[in-house]
N, C-alpha and C. Protein backbone atom coordinates (compact mmCIF):
# COMPACT_ATOMS: atom_id res chain seq x y z
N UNK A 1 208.00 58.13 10.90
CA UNK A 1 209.24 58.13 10.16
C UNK A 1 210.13 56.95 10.57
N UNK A 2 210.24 56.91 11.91
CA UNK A 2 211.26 55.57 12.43
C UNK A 2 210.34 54.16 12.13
N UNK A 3 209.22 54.05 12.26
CA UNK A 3 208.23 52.69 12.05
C UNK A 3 208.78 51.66 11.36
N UNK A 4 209.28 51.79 9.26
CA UNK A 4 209.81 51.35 8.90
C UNK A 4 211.11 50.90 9.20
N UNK A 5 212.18 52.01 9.42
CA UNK A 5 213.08 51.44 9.71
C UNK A 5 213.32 50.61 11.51
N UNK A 6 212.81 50.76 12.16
CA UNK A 6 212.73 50.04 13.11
C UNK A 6 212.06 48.61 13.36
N UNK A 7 211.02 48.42 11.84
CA UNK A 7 210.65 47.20 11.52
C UNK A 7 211.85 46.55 11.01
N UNK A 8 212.18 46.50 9.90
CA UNK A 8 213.44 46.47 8.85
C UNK A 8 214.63 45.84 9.49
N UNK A 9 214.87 46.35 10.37
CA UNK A 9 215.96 45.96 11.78
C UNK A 9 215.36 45.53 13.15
N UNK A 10 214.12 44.85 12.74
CA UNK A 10 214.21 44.19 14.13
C UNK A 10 214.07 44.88 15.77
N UNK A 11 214.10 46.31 15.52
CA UNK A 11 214.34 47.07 16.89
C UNK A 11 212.35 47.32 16.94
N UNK A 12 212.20 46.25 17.75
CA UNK A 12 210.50 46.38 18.23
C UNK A 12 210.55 47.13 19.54
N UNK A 13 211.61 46.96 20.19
CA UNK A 13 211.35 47.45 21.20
C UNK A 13 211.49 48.61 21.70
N UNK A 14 212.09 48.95 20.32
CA UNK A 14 212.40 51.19 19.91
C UNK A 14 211.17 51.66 19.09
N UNK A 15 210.54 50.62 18.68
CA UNK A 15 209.24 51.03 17.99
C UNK A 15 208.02 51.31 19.00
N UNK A 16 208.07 49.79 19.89
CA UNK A 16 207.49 50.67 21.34
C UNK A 16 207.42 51.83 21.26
N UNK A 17 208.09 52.02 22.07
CA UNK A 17 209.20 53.39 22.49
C UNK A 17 208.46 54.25 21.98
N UNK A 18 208.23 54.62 20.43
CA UNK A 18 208.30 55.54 19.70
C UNK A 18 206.77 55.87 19.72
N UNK A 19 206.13 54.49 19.72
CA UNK A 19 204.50 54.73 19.45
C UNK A 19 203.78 55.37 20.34
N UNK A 20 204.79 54.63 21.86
CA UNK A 20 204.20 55.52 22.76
C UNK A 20 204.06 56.50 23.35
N UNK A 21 205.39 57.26 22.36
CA UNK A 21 205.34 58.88 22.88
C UNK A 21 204.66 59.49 21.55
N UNK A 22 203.92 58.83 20.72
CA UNK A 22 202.99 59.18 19.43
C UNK A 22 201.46 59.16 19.86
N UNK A 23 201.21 57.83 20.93
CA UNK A 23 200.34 57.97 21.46
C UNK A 23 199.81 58.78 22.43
N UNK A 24 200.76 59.36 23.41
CA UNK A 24 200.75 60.57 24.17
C UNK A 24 200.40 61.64 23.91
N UNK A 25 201.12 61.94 22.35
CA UNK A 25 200.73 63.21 21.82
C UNK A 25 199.46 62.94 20.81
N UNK A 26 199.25 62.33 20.32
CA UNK A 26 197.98 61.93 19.52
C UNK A 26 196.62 62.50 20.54
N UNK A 27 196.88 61.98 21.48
CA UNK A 27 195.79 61.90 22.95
C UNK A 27 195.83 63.67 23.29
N UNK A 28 196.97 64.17 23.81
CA UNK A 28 197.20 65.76 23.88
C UNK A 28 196.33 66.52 23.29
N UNK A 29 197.00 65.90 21.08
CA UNK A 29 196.24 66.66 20.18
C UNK A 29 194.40 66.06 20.48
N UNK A 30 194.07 65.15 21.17
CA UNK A 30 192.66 65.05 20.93
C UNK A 30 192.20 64.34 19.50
N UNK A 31 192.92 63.68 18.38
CA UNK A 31 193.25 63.16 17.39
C UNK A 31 193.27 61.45 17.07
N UNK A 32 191.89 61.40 16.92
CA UNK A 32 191.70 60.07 17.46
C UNK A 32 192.15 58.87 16.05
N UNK A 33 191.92 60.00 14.74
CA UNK A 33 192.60 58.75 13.89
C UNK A 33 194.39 58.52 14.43
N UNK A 34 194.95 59.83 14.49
CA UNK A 34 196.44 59.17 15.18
C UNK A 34 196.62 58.37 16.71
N UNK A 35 195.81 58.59 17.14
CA UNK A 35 195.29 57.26 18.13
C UNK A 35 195.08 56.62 17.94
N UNK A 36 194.37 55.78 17.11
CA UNK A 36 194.19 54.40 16.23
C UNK A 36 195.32 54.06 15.76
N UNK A 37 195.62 54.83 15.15
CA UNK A 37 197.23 54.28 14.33
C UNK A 37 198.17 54.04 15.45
N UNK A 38 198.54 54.62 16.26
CA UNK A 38 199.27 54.64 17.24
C UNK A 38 199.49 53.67 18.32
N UNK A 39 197.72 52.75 18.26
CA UNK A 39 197.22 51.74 18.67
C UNK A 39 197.46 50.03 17.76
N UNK A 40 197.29 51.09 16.38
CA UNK A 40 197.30 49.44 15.87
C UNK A 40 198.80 49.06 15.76
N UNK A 41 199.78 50.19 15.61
CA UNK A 41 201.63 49.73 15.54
C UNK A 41 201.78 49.27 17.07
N UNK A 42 200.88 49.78 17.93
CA UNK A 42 201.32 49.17 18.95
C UNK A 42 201.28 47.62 19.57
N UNK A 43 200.23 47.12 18.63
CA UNK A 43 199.14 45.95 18.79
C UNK A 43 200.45 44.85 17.45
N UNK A 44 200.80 45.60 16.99
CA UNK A 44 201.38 44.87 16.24
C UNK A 44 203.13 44.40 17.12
N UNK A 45 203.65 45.51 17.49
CA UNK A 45 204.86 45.49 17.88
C UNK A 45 204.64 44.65 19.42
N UNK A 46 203.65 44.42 20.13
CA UNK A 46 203.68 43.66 21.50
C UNK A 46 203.08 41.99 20.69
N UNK A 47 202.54 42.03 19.84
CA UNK A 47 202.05 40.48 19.38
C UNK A 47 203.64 39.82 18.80
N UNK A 48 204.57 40.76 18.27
CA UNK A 48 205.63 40.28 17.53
C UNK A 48 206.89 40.00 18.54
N UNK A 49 206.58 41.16 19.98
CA UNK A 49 207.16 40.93 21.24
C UNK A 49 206.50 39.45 22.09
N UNK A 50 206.08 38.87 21.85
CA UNK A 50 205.08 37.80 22.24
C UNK A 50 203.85 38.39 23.54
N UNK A 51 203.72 39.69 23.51
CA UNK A 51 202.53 40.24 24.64
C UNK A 51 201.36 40.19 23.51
N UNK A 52 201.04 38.79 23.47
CA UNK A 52 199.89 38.83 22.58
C UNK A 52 198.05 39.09 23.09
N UNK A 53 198.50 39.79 24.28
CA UNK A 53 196.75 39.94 24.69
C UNK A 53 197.21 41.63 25.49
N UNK A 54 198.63 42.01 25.60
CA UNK A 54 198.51 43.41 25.40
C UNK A 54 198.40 44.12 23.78
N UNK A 55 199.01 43.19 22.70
CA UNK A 55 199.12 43.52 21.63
C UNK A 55 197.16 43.41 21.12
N UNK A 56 196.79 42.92 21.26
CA UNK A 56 194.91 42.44 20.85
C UNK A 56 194.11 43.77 21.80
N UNK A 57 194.80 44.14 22.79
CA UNK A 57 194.08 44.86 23.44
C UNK A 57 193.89 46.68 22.94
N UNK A 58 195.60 47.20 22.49
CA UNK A 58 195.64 47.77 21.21
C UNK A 58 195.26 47.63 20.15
N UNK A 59 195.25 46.34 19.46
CA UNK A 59 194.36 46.34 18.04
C UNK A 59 192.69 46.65 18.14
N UNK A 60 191.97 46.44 19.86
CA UNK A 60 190.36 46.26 19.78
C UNK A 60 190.44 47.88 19.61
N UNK A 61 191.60 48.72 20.99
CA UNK A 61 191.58 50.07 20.69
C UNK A 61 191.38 50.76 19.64
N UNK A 62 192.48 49.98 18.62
CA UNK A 62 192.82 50.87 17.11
C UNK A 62 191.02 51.05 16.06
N UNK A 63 190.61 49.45 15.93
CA UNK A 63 189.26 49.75 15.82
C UNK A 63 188.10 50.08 15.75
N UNK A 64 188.16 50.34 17.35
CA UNK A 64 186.77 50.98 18.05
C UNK A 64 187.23 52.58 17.46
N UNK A 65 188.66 53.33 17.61
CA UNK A 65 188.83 54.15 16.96
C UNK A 65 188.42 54.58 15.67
N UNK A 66 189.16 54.07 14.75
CA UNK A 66 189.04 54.00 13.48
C UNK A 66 187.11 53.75 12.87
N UNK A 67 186.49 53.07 13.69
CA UNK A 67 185.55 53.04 13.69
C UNK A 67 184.31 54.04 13.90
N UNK A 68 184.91 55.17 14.51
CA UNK A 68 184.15 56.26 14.68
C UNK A 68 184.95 57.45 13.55
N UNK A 69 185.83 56.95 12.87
CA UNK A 69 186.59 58.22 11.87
C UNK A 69 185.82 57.39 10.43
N UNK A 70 185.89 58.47 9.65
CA UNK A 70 185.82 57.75 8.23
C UNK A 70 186.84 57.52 7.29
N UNK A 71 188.08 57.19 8.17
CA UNK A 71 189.34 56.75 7.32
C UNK A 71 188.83 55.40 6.71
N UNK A 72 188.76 54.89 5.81
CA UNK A 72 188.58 53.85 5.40
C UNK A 72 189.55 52.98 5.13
N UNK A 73 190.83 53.89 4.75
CA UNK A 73 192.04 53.17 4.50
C UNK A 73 192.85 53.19 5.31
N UNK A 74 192.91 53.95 6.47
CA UNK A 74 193.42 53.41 8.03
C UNK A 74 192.63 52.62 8.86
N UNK A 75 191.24 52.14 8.96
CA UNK A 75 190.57 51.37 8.97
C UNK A 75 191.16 50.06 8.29
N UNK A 76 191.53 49.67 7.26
CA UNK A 76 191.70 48.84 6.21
C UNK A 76 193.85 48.72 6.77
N UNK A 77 194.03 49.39 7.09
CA UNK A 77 195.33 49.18 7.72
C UNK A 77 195.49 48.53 9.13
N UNK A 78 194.47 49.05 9.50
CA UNK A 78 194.34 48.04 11.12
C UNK A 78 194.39 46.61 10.95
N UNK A 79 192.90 46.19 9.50
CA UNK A 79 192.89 44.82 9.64
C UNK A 79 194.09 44.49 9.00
N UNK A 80 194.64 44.83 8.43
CA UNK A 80 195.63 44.29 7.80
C UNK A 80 196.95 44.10 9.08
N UNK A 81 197.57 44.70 9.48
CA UNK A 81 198.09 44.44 10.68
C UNK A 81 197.74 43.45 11.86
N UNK A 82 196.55 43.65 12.22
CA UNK A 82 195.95 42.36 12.43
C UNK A 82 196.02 40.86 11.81
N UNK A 83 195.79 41.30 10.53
CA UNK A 83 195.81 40.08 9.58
C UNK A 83 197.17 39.55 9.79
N UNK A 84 198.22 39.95 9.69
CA UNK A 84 199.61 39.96 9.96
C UNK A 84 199.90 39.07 11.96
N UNK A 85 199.39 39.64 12.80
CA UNK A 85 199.63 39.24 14.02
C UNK A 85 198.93 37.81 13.86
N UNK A 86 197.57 37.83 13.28
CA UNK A 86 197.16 36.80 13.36
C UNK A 86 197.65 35.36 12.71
N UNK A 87 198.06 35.81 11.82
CA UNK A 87 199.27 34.48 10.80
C UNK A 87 200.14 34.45 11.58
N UNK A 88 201.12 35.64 12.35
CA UNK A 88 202.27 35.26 12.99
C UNK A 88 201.89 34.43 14.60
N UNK A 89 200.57 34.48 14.88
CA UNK A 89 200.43 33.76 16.39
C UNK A 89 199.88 32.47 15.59
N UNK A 90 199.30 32.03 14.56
CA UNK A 90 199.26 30.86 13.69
C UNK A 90 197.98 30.84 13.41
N UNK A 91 196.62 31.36 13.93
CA UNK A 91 195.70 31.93 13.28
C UNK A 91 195.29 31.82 12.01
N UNK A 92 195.14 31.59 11.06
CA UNK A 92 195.15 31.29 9.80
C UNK A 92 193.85 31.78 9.60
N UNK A 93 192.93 31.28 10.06
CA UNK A 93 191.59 31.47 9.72
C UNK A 93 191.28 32.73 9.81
N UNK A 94 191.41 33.30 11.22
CA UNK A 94 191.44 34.69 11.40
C UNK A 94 192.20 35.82 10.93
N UNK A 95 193.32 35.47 10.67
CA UNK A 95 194.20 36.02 9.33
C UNK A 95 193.23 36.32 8.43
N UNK A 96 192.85 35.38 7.77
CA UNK A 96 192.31 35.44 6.58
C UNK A 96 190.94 36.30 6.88
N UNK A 97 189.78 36.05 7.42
CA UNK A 97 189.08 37.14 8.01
C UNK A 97 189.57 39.24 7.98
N UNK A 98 190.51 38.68 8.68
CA UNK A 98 191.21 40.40 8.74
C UNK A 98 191.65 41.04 7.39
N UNK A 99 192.45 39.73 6.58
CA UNK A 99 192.45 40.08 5.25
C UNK A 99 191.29 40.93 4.12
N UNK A 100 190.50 39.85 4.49
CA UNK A 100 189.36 39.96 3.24
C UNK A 100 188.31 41.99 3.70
N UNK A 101 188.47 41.47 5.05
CA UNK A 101 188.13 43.11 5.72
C UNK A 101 189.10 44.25 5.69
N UNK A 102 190.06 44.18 5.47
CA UNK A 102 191.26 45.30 4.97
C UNK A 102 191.14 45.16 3.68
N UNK A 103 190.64 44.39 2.43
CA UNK A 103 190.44 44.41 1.43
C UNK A 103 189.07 45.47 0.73
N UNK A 104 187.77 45.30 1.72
CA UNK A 104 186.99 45.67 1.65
C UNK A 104 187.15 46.88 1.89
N UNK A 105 187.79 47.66 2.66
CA UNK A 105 188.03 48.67 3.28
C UNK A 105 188.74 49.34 2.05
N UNK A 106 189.85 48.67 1.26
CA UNK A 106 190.74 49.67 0.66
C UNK A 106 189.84 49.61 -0.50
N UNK A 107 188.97 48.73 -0.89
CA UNK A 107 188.15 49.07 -2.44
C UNK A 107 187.27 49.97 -1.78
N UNK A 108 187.03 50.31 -0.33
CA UNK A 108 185.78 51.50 -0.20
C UNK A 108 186.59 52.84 -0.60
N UNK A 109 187.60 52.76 -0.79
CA UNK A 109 188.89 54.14 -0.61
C UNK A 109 188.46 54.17 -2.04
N UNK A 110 189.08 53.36 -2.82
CA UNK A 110 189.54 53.56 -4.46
C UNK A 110 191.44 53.50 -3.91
N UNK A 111 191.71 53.25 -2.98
CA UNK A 111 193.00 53.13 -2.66
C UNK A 111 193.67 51.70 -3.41
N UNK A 112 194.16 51.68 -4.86
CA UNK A 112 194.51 50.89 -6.17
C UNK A 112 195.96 50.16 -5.39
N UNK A 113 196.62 50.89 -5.36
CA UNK A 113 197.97 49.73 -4.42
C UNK A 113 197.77 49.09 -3.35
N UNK A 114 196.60 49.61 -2.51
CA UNK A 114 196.44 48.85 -1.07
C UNK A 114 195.80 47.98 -1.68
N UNK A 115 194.95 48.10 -2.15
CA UNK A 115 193.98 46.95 -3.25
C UNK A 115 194.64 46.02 -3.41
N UNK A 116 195.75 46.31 -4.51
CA UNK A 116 196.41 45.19 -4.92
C UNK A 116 197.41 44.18 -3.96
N UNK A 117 197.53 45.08 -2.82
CA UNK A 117 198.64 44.50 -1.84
C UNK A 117 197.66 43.70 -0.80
N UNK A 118 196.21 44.14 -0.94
CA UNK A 118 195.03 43.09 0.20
C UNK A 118 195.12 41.45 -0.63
N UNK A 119 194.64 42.20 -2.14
CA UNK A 119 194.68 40.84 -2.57
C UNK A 119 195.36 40.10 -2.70
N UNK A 120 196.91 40.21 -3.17
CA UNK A 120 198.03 39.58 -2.61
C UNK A 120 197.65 38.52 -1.19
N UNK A 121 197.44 39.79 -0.18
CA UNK A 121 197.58 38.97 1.02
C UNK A 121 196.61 37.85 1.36
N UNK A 122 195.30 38.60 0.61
CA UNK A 122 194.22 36.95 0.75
C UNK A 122 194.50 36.01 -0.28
N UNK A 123 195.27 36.11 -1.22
CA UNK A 123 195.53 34.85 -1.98
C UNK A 123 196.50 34.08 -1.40
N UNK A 124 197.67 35.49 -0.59
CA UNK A 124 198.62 34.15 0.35
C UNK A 124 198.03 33.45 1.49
N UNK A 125 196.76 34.06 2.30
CA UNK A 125 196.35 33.62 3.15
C UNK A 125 195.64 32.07 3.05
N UNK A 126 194.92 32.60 1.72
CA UNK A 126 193.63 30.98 1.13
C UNK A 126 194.92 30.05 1.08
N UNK A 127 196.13 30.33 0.23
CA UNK A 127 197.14 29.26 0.31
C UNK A 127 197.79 28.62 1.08
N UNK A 128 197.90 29.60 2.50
CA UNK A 128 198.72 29.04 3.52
C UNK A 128 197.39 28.03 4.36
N UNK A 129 196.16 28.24 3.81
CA UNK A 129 194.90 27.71 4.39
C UNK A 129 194.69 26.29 3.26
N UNK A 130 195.85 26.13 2.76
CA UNK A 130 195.59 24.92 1.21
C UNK A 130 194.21 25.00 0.71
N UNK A 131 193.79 26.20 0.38
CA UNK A 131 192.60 26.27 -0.56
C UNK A 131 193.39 27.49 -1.82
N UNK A 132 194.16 26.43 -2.38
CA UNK A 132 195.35 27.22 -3.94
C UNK A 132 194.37 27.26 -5.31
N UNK A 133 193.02 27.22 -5.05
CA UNK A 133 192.57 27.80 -6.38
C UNK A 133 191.92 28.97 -5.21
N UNK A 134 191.58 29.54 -4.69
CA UNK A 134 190.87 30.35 -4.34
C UNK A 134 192.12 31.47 -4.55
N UNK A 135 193.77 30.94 -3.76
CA UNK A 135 194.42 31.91 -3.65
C UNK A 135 194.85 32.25 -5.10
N UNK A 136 195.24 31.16 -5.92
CA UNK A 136 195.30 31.83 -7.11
C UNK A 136 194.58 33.01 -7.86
N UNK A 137 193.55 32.59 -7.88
CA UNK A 137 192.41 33.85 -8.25
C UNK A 137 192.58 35.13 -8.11
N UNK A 138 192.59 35.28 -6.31
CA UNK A 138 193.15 36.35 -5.85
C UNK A 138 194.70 37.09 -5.96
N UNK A 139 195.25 35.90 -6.39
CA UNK A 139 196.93 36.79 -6.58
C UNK A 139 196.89 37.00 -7.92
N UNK A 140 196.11 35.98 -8.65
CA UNK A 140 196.31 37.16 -10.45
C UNK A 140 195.58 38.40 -10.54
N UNK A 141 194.71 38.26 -9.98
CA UNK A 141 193.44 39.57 -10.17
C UNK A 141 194.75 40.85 -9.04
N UNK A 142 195.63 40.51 -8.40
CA UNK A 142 196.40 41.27 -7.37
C UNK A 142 197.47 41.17 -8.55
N UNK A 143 197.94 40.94 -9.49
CA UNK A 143 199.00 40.88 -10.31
C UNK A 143 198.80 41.74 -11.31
N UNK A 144 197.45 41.48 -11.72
CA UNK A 144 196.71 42.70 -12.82
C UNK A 144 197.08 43.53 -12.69
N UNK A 145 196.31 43.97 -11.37
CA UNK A 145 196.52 45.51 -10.46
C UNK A 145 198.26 45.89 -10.56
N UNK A 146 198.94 45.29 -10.04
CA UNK A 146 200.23 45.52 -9.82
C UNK A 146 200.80 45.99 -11.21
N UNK A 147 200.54 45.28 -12.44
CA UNK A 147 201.11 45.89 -13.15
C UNK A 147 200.23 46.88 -14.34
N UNK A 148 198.74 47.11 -13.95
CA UNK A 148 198.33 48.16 -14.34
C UNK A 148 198.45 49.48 -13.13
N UNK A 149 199.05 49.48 -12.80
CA UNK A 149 199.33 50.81 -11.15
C UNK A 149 201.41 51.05 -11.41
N UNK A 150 202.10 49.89 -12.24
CA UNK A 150 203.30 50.11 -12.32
C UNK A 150 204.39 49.93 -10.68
N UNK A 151 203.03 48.76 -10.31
CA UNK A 151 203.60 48.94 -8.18
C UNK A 151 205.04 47.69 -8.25
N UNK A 152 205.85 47.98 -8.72
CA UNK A 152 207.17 46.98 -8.88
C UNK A 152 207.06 46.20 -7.43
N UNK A 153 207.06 46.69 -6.34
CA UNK A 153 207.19 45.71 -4.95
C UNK A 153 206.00 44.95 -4.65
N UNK A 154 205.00 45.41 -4.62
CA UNK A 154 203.50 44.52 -5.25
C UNK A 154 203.80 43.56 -5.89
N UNK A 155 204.23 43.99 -7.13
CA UNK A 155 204.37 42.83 -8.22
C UNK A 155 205.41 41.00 -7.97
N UNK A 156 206.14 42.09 -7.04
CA UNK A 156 207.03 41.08 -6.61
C UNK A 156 207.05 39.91 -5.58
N UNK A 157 206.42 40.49 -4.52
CA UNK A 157 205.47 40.09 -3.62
C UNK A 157 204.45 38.77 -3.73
N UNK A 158 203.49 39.26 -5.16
CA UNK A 158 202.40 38.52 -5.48
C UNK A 158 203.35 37.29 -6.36
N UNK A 159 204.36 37.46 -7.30
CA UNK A 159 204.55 36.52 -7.82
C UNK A 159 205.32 35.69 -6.73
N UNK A 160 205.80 35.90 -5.54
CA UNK A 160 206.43 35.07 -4.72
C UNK A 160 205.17 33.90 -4.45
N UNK A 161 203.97 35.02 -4.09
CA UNK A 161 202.74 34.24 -3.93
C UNK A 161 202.13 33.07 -4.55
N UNK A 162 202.39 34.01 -6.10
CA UNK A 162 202.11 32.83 -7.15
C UNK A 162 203.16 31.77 -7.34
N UNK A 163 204.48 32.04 -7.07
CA UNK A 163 204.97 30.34 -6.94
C UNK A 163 204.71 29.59 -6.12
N UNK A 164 204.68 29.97 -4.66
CA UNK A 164 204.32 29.39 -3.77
C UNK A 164 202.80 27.97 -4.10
N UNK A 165 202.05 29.06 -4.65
CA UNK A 165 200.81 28.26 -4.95
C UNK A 165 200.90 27.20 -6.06
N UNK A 166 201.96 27.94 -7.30
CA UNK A 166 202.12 27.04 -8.10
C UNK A 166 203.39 25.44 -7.68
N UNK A 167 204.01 25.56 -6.67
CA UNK A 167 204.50 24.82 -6.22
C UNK A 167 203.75 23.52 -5.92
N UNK A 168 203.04 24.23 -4.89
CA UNK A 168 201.63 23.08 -4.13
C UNK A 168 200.73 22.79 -5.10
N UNK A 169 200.57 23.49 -6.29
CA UNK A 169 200.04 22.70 -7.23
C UNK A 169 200.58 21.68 -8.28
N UNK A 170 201.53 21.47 -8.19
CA UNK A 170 202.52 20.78 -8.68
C UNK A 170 202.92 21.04 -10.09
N UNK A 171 202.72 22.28 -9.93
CA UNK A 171 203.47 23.02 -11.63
C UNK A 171 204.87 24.06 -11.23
N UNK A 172 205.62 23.08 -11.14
CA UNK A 172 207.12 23.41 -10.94
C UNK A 172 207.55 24.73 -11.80
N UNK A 173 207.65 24.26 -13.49
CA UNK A 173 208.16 24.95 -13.72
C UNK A 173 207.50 26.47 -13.74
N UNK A 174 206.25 26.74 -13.28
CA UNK A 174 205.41 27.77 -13.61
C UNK A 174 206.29 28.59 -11.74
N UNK A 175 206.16 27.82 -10.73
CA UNK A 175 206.66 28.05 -9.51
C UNK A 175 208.41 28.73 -10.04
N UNK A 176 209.00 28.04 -10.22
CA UNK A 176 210.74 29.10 -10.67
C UNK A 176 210.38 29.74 -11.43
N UNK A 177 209.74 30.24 -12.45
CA UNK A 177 209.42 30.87 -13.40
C UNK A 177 209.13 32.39 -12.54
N UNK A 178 208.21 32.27 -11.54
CA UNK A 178 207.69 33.47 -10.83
C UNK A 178 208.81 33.91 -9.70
N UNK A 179 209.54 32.63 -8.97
CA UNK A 179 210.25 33.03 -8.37
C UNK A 179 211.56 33.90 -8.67
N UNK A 180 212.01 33.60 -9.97
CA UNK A 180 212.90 34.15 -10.54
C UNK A 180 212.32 35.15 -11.02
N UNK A 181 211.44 35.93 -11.57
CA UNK A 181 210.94 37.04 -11.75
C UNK A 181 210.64 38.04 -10.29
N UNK A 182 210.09 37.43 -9.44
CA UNK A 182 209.85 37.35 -7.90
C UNK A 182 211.68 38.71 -7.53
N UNK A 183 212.47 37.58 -7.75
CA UNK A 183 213.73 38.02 -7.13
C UNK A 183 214.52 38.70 -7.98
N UNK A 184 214.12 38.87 -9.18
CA UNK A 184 214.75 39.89 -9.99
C UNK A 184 213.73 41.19 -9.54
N UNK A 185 212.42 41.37 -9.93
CA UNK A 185 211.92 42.55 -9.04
C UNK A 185 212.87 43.02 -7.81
N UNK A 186 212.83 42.22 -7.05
CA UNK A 186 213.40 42.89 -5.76
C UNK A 186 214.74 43.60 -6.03
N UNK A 187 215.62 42.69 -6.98
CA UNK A 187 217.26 42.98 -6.94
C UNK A 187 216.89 44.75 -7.74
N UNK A 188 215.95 44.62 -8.53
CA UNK A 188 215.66 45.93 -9.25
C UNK A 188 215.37 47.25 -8.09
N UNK A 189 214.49 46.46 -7.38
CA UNK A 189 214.13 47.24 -5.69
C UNK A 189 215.21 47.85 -4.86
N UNK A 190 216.57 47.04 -4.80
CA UNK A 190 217.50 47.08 -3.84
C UNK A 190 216.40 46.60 -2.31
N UNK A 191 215.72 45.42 -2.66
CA UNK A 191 215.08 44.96 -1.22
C UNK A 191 216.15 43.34 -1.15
C-alpha cells in the first residue's frame, strides 16, 4: 500500500523500512512469491539509494524466487524493475535485456496492460540505445494495445516515447504532435 506513495515522494528510505518488515513476515508466512516481491522492491529501492550490489543482490534473490513459483507476471515484474535499475546505473544494454524478458513473461500471462507497458519500455529502451526504428515498432504495436485495453496512462507514456523517437528522427512536427497529446493524457490523469 505505502510502495507507491513512497516512490511518488521520494521517501526510499521509508520504503526500505517497509519492505523489510514485508520481508520478515513474507519469510514467517513461508511465502516465497511475497519474498520475491519483497526482494525485488528491495533491489530496486538500494540501486536508487546508490547500494547498487546490495540492491543486485536482492534482485538475484527476487529471481531465483520467482523462479521456482509460476507467477509469470511477478516474474515479469522483477525484470522489469531490474530493467529500470539497470537504465538508472546507465546499463542500457542490460536494461534492454530485462525489458524484452519482462515482456516475454507478461505475454506468457495474457497480462494485456503489462504487455503494453513492456513494450513501451523496449521501444524506449532500443531508443535510448539509438536503434529508433526498432523502438518505433515497439511503441506503436504498445500504442495499439493501449488504446485497444482503454489504458489512458499507457497511452501517455508511449506517446512521450513516440516523440522522443520522432524527435531523433527528425520529424518535429510528428514529435509535438505526441507530446502534446502525451501531456494532455496526463492533465486528464491528474499525473
Amino acid at each position: 500500500t505505502l510502495n507507491n506513495y513512497h516512490l511518488r515522494r521520494g521517501r526510499a528510505l521509508d520504503d526500505v523500512e517497509a519492505w523489510l518488515g514485508a520481508l520478515r513476515a513474507a519469510e514467517a508466512l513461508g511465502d516465497e512469491t511475497k519474498q520475491a516481491t519483497a526482494h525485488m522492491c528491495l533491489g530496486a529501492d538500494y540501486v536508487e539509494l546508490g547500494e547498487s550490489s546490495l540492491g543486485h543482490r536482492h534482485f538475484e534473490l527476487s529471481l531465483e524466487l520467482f523462479a521456482q513459483t509460476d507467477d509469470h507476471a511477478a516474474h515479469g515484474a522483477a525484470h522489469r524493475a531490474m530493467a529500470w535499475a539497470a537504465e538508472f546505473e546507465g546499463d542500457l544494454e542490460r536494461s534492454l535485456e530485462h525489458s524484452l524478458a519482462g515482456l516475454e513473461k507478461f505475454r506468457a500471462t495474457g497480462s494485456e496492460i503489462r504487455e503494453a507497458e513492456s513494450l513501451n519500455e523496449v521501444g524506449w529502451r532500443y531508443a535510448c540505445l539509438g536503434r529508433y526504428a526498432e523502438a518505433r515498432t515497439y511503441c506503436e504495436e504498445a500504442m495499439l494495445l493501449n488504446n485497444k485495453l482503454g489504458h489512458s496512462e499507457g497511452a501517455a507514456a508511449t506517446l512521450d516515447s513516440l516523440a522522443h523517437i520522432a524527435r531523433h528522427d527528425g520529424r518535429h512536427a510528428d514529435a509535438v504532435a505526441h507530446y502534446r497529446e502525451a501531456v494532455a493524457l496526463y492533465r486528464e490523469l491528474d499525473n
